[in-house]
Protein backbone atom coordinates (compact mmCIF):
# COMPACT_ATOMS: atom_id res chain seq x y z
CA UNK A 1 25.84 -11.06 -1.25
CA UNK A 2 25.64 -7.58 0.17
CA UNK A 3 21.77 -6.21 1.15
CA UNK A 4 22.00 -2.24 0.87
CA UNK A 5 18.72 -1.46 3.20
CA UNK A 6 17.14 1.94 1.99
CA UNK A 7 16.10 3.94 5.37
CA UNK A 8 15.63 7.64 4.26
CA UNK A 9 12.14 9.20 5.19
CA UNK A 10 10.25 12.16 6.02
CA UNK A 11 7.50 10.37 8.76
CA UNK A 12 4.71 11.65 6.71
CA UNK A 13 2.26 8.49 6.59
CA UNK A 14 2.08 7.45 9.76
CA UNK A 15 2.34 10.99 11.45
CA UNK A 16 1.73 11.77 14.31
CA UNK A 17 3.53 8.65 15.31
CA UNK A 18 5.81 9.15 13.03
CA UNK A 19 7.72 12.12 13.01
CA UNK A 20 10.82 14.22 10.86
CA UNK A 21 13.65 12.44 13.15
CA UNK A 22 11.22 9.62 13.75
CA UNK A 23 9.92 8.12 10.15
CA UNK A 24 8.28 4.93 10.28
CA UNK A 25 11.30 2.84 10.01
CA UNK A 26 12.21 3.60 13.37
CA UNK A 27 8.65 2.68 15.34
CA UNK A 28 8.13 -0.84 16.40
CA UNK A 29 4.80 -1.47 15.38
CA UNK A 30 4.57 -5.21 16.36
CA UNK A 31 6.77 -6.28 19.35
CA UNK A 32 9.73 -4.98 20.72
CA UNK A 33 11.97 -4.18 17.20
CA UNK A 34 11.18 -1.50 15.08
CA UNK A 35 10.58 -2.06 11.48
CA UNK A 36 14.10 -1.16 10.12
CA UNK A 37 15.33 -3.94 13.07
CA UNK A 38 13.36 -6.18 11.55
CA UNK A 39 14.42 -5.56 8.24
CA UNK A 40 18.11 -6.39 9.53
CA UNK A 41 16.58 -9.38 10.93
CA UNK A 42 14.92 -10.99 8.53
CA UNK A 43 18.20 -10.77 6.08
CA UNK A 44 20.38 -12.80 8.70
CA UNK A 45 20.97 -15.88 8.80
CA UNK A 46 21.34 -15.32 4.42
CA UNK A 47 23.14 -12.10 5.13
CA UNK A 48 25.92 -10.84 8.05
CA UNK A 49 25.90 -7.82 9.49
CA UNK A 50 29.33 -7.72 8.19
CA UNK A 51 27.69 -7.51 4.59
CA UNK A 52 24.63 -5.16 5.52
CA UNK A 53 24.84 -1.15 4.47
CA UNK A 54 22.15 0.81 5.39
CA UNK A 55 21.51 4.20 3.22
CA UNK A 56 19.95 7.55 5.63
CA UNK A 57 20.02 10.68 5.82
CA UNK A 58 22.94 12.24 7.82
CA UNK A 59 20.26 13.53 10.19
CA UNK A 60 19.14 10.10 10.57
CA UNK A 61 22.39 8.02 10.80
CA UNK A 62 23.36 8.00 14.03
CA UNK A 63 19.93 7.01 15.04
CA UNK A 64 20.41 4.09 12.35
CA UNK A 65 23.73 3.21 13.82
CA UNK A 66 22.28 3.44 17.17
CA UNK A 67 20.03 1.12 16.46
CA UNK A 68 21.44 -1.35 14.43
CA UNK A 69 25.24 -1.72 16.47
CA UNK A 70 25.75 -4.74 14.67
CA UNK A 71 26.56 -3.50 11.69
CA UNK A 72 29.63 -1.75 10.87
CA UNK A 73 29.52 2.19 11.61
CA UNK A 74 31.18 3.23 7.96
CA UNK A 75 28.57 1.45 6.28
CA UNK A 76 25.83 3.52 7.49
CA UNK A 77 26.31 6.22 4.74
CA UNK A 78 23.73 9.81 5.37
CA UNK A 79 23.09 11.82 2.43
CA UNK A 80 23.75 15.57 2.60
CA UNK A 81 20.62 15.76 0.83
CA UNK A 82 17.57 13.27 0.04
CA UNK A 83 18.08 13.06 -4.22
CA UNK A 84 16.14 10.04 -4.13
CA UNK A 85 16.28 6.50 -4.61
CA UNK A 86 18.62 6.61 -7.80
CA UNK A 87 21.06 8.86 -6.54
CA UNK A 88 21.01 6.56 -3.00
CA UNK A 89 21.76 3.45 -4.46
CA UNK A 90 24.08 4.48 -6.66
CA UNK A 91 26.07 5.87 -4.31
CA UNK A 92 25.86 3.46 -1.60
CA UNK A 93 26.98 0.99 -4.51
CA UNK A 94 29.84 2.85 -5.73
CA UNK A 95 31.16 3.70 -2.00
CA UNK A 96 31.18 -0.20 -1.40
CA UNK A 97 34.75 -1.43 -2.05
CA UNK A 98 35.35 -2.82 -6.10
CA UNK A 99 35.27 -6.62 -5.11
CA UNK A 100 31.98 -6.39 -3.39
CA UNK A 101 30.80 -4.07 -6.32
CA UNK A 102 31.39 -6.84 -8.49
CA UNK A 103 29.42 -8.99 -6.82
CA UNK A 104 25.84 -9.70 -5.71
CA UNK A 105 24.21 -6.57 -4.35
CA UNK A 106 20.49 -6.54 -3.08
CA UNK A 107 18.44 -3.77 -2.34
CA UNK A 108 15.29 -3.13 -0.38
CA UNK A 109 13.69 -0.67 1.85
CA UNK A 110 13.94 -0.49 5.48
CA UNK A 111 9.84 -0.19 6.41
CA UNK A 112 8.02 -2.98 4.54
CA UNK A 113 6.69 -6.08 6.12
CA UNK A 114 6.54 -9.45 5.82
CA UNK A 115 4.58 -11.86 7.38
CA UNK A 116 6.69 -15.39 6.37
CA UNK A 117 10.47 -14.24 6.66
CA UNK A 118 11.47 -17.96 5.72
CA UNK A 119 9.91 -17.25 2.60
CA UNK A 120 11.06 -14.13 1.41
CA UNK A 121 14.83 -15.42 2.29
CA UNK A 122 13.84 -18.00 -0.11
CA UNK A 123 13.01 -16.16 -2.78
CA UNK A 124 16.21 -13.84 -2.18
CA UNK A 125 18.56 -16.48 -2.17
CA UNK A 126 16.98 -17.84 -5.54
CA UNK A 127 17.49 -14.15 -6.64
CA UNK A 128 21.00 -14.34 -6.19
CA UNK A 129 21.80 -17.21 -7.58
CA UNK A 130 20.19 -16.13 -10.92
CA UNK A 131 21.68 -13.11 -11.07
CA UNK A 132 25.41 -14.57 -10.47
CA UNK A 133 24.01 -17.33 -13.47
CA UNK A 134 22.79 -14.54 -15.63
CA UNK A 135 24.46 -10.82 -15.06
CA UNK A 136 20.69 -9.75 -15.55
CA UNK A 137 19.09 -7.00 -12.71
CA UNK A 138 16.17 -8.89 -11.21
CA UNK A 139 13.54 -7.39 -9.24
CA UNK A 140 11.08 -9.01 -6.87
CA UNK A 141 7.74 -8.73 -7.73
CA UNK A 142 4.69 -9.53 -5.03
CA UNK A 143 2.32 -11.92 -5.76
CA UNK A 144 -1.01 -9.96 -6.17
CA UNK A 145 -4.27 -11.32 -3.71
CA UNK A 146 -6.27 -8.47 -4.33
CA UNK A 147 -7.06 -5.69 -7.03
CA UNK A 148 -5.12 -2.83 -6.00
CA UNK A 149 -4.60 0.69 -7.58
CA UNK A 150 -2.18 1.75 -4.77
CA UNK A 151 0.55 -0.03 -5.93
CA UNK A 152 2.81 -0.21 -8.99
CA UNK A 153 2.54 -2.63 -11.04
CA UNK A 154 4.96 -4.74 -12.82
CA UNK A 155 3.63 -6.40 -16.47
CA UNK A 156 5.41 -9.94 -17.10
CA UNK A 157 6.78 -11.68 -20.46
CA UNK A 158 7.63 -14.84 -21.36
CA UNK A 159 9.25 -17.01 -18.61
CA UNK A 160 12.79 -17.35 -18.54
CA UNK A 161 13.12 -20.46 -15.70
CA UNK A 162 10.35 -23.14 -15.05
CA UNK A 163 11.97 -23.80 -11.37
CA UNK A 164 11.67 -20.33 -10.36
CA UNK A 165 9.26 -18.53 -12.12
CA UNK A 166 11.65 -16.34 -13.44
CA UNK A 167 9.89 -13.99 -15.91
CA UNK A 168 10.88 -11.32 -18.46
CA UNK A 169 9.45 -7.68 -16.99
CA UNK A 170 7.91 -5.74 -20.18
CA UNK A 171 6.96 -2.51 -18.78
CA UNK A 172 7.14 -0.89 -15.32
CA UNK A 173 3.16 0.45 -14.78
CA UNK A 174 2.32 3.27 -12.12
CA UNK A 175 -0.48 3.11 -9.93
CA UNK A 176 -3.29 2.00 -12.06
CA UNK A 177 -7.04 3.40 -12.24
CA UNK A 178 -9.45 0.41 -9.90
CA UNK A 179 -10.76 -0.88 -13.50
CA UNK A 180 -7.44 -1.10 -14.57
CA UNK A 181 -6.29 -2.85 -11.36
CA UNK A 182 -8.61 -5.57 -11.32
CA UNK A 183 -8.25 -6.06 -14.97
CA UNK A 184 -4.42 -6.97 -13.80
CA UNK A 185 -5.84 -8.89 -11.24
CA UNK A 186 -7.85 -10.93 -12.77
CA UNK A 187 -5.29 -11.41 -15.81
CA UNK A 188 -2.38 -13.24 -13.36
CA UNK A 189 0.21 -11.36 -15.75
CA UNK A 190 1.10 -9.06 -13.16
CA UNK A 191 3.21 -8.44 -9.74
CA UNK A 192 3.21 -5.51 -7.47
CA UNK A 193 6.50 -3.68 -7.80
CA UNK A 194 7.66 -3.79 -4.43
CA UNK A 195 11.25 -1.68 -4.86
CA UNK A 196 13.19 -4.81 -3.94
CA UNK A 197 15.96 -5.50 -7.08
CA UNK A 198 18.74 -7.50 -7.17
CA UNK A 199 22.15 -6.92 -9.47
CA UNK A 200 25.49 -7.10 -10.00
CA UNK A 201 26.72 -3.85 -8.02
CA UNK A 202 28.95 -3.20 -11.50
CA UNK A 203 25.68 -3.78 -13.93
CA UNK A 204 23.72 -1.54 -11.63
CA UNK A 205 26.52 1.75 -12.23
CA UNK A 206 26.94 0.47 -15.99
CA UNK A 207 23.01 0.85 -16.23
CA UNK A 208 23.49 4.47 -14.47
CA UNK A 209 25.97 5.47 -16.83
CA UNK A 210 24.22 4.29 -20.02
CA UNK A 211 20.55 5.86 -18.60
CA UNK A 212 21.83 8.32 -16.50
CA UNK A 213 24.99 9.88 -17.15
CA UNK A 214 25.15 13.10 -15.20
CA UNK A 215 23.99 11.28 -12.25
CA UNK A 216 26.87 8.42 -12.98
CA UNK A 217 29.35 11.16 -13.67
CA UNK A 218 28.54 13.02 -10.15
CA UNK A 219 28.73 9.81 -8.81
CA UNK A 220 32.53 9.15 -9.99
CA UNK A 221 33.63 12.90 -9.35
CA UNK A 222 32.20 12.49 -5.63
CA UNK A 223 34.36 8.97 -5.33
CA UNK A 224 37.30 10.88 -6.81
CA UNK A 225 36.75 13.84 -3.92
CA UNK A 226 35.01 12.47 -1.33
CA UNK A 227 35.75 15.30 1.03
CA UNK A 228 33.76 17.93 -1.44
CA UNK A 229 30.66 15.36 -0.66
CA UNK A 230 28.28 17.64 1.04
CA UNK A 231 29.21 20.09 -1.80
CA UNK A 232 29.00 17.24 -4.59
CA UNK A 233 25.62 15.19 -3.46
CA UNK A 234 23.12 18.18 -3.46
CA UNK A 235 24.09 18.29 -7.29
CA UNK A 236 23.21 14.74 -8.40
CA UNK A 237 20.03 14.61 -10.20
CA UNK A 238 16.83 13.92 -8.40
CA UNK A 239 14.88 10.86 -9.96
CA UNK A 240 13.66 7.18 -8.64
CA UNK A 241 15.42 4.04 -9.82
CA UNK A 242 12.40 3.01 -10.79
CA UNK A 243 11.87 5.92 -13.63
CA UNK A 244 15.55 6.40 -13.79
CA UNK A 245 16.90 3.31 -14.65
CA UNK A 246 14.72 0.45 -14.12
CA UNK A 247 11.78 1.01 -16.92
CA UNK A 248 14.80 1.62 -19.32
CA UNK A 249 17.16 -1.33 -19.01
CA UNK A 250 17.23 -4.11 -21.31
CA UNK A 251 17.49 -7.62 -19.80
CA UNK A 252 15.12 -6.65 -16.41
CA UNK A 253 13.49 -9.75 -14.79
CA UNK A 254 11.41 -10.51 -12.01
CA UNK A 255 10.70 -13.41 -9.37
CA UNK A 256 7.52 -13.90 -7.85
CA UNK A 257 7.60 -13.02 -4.34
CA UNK A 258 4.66 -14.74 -2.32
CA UNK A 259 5.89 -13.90 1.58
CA UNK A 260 2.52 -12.09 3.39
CA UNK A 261 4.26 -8.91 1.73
CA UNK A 262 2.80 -5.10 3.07
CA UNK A 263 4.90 -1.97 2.15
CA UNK A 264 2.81 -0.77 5.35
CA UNK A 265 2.03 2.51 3.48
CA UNK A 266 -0.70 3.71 5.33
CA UNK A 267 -2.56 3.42 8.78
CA UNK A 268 -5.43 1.43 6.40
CA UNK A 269 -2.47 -0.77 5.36
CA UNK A 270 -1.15 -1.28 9.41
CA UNK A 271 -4.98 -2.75 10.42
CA UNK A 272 -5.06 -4.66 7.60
CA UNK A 273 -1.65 -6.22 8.26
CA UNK A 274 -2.38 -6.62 12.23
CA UNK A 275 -5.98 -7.93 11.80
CA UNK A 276 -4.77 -10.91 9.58
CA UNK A 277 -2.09 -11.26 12.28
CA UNK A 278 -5.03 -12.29 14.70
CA UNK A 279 -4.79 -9.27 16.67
CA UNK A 280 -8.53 -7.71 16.09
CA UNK A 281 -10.89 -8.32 18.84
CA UNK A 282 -14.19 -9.81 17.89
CA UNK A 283 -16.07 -6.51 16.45
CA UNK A 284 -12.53 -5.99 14.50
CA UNK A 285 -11.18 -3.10 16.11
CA UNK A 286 -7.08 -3.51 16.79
CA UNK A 287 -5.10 -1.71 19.83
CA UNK A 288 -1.71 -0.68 18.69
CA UNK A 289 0.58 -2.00 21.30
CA UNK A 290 3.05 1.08 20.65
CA UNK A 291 4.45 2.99 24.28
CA UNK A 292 2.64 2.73 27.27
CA UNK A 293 -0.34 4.36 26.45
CA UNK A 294 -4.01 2.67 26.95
CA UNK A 295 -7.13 2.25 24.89
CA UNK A 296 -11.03 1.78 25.44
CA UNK A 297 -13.02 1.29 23.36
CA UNK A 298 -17.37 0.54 23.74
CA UNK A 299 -19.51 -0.17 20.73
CA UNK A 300 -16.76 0.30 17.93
CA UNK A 301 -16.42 -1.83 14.78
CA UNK A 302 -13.24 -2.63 12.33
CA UNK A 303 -11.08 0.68 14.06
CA UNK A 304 -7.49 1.38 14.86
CA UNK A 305 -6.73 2.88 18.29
CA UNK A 306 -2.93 3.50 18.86
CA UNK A 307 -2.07 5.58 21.97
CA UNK A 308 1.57 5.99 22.45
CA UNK A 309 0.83 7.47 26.17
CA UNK A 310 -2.10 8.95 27.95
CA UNK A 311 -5.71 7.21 27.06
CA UNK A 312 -7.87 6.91 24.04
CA UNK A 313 -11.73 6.19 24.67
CA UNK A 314 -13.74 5.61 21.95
CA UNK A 315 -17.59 5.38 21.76
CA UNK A 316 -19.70 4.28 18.90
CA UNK A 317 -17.18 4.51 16.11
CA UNK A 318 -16.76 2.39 12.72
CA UNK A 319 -13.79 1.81 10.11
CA UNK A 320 -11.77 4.79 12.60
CA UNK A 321 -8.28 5.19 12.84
CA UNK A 322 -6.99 7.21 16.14
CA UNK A 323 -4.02 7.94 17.21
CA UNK A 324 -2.29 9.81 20.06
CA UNK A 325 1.60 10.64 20.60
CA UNK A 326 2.72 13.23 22.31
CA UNK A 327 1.29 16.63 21.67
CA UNK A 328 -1.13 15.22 18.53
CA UNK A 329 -3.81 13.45 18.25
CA UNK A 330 -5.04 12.08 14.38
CA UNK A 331 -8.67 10.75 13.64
CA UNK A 332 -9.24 10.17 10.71
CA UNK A 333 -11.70 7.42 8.51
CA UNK A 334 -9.99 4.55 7.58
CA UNK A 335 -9.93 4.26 4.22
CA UNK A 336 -9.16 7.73 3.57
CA UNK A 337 -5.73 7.24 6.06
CA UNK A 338 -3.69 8.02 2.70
CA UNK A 339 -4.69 11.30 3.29
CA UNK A 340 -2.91 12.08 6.25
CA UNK A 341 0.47 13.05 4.08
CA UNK A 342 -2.03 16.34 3.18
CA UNK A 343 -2.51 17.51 6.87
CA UNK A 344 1.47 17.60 7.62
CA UNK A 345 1.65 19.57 4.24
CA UNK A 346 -1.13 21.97 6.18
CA UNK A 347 0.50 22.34 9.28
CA UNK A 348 3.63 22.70 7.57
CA UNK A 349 1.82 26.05 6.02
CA UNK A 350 0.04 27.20 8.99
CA UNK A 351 4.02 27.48 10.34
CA UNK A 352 3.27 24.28 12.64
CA UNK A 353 7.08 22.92 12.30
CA UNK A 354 7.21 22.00 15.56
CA UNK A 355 4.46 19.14 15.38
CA UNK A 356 6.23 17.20 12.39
């Protein structure tokens, strides 16, 4: 099996941590390896390094290769131009040499979490046996605990294997209304869609081609002329896998994937994760251990205090979320941290490059 890791980014979500040449798959959040490390990681001992590609932009690549030496330097392919996640795998896929594209190919992104990596290597490995059984494109689909409108959802059919839980996917749903999301709760005939498939490399370009043909025939002409790349990739059709391909292809399943799963989306999403991880004091407020900065904090409840240098003291505050790196400093309510992605688009505006 080859794992094609997904690392592009912008370092909106977790700004001001994160940054343009500094997106959240390259900050080590817990411990010493940052998230896309961990991603590597987690994939060995079911996958070599040998076997890995990683797909960046070309800003980001050598930071990617820096990173992960293991892993050899060709298959770290940058994109001339983010086109999203269609245009990515497809041409990660098709650059990967024909007997690997006619095997088992998974794909995943770079900056989600999970808390029981034993498990999730499970669940891959029953992945890829089914797929080699079956020719079908599987997807892995996280086990819902809670109601949740931030997340796609994926609605399930009949089942297709006992042993696994293999199940037929009916219809790719976006991010539901909170009625809506704890009516899928409470139903059990739904999985989070967690952007983690699994296919033949050769069924995944055959679906291109049949769903997406410009996009499959830019593909080709940029495998035919690979020096006219930076020329060729800005072209190629901007659209997700998701809405491109997956929500049209006949034969899509899914496997439950129950591994302590967080696409870590938000700063709300990082204290949840941590918290759970036992590292909340007693009133529930967690210190992001992240540089060598230092936190205080007196008479604060359920807040996130990340100081990448210098010193944050906090006084008195509930359900917070501050956080200082370098010349920034974010403070924001906690459960309105998705909002953050609208103050880079302001201080991109206000001319305020230079911060992002």
């Amino acid at each position: 099996m080859q794992a094609l890791i997904l690392a592009g980014g912008s370092g909106k979500r977790f700004w001001p941590l994160s940054r343009r040449r500094r997106p959240k798959q390259f900050l080590a959040l817990e411990g010493e390896r940052t998230l896309l490390q961990t991603t590597f990681d987690r994939l060995r001992p079911l996958v070599e390094p040998a076997a890995t590609w990683v797909c960046t932009t070309g800003e980001l690549a050598g930071e990617v290769r820096r990173q992960l030496p293991e892993v050899p330097a060709a298959q770290v392919l940058g994109e001339p131009e983010g086109r999203n996640t269609a245009a990515a795998i497809g041409w990660a896929v098709r650059s990967m040499p024909a007997p690997l594209r006619g095997g088992v190919v998974a794909v995943l992104p770079a900056d989600h979490r999970m808390a029981d990596a034993e498990a999730f290597r499970r669940t891959l490995a029953a992945a890829a046996r089914l797929t080699g059984e079956r020719d079908e494109i599987l997807t892995l689909g996280v086990t819902p605990t809670r109601p949740e409108p931030g997340y796609g959802h994926l609605e399930l059919a009949e089942t297709l294997e006992e042993a696994s839980g293999l199940r037929r996917v009916a219809r790719f749903t976006e991010k539901p209304d909170p009625e809506t999301a704890r009516r899928f709760f409470e139903g059990g005939g739904h999985l989070w869609n967690a952007g983690i498939f699994v296919f033949r490399g050769e069924t995944l370009l055959a679906a291109l081609a049949a769903h997406q043909p410009e996009l499959a025939a830019g593909l080709e002409q940029i495998a035919r002329q690979p020096d006219r790349l930076t020329e060729l990739y800005p072209r190629l059709p901007a659209i997700s896998i998701d809405h491109g391909v997956m929500e049209h292809a006949a034969g899509l399943a899914a496997l439950p994937l129950d591994c302590g799963w967080s696409d870590l989306g938000s700063w709300l999403a990082l204290w949840e994760a941590l918290a759970e991880d036992g590292a909340a004091d007693a009133s529930g407020n967690v210190a992001g251990k992240v540089g060598r900065g230092r936190t205080l904090a007196e008479d604060c409840r359920d807040c996130l205090l990340i100081a990448a240098d210098g010193v944050i003291a906090a006084v008195g505050l509930e359900g917070v979320v501050v956080v200082r790196a370098g010349d920034a400093v974010l403070v924001v309510p906690r459960e309105r941290s998705q909002e953050v992605g609208r103050l880079v688009a302001r201080l991109r505006e206000q001319g305020l490059d230079g911060l992002l």
